[in-house]
Protein backbone atom coordinates (compact mmCIF):
# COMPACT_ATOMS: atom_id res chain seq x y z
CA UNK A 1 -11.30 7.45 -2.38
CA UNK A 2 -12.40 3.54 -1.73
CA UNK A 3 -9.42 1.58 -1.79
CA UNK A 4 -9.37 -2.12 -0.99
CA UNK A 5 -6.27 -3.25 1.15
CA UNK A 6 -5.65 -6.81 2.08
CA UNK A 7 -9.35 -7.95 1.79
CA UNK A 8 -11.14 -4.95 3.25
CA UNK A 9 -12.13 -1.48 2.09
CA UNK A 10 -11.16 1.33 3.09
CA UNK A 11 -12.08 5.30 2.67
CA UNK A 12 -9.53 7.88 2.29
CA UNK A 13 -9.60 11.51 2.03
CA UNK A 14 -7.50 12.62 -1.37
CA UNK A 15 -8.46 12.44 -4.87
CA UNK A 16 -4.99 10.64 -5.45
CA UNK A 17 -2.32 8.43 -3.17
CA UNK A 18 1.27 7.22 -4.17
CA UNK A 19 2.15 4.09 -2.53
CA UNK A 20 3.76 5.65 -0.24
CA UNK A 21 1.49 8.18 1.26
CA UNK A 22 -0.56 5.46 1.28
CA UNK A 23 1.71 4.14 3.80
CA UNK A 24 2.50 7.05 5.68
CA UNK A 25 -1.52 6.37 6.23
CA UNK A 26 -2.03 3.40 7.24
CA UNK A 27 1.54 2.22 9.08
CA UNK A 28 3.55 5.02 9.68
CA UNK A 29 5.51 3.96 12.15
CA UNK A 30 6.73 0.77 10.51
CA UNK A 31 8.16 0.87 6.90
CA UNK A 32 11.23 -1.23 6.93
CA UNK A 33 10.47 -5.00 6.06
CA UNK A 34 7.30 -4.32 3.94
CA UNK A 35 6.23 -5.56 0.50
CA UNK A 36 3.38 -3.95 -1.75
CA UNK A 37 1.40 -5.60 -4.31
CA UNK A 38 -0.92 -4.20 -6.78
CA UNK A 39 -3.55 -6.20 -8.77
CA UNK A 40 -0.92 -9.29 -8.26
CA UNK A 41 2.36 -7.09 -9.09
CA UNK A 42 5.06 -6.01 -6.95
CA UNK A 43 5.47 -2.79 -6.61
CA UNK A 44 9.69 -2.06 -5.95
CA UNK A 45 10.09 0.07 -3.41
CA UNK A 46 11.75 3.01 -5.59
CA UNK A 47 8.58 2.95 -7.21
CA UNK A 48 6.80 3.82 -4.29
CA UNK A 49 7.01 7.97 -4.35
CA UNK A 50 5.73 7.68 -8.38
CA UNK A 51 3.23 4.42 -8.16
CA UNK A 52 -0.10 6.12 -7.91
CA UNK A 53 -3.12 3.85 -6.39
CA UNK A 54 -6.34 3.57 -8.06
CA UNK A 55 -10.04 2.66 -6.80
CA UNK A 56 -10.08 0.05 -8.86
CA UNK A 57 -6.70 -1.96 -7.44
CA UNK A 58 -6.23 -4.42 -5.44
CA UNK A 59 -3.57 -3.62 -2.41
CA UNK A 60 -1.79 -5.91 -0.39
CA UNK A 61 0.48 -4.81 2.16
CA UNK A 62 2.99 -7.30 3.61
CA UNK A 63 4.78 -6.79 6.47
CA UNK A 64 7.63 -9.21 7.70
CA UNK A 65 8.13 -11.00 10.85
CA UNK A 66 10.92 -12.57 12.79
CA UNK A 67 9.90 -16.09 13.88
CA UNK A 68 11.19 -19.77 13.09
């Protein structure tokens, strides 16, 4: 599967991903403080386990920072 996440592509090895084994992917080690958007919509994060990901979407991942 070609998914493209925050501007680039990427390849991934399963026929289908959930949001959040999309995660578990990508930025396992940090999942607190992030935000997921597909094709312009927020996905909640209870939604994550259900919300499948599609070739066709556009992902952005959003991770927060501390700063000022």
């Amino acid at each position: 599967m070609e998914l493209k996440i925050n501007q680039q592509i990427k390849q991934f090895n399963a026929e289908s991903l959930s949001v959040q084994s999309l995660l578990d992917l990508e930025i396992p080690h940090k999942q607190n403080g992030i935000a997921v958007a597909i094709n312009n919509t927020v996905v909640p994060k209870i939604n994550w386990n259900q919300h499948l990901v599609h070739e066709t979407d556009e992902i952005l991942i959003i991770l927060a920072t501390q700063g000022g």
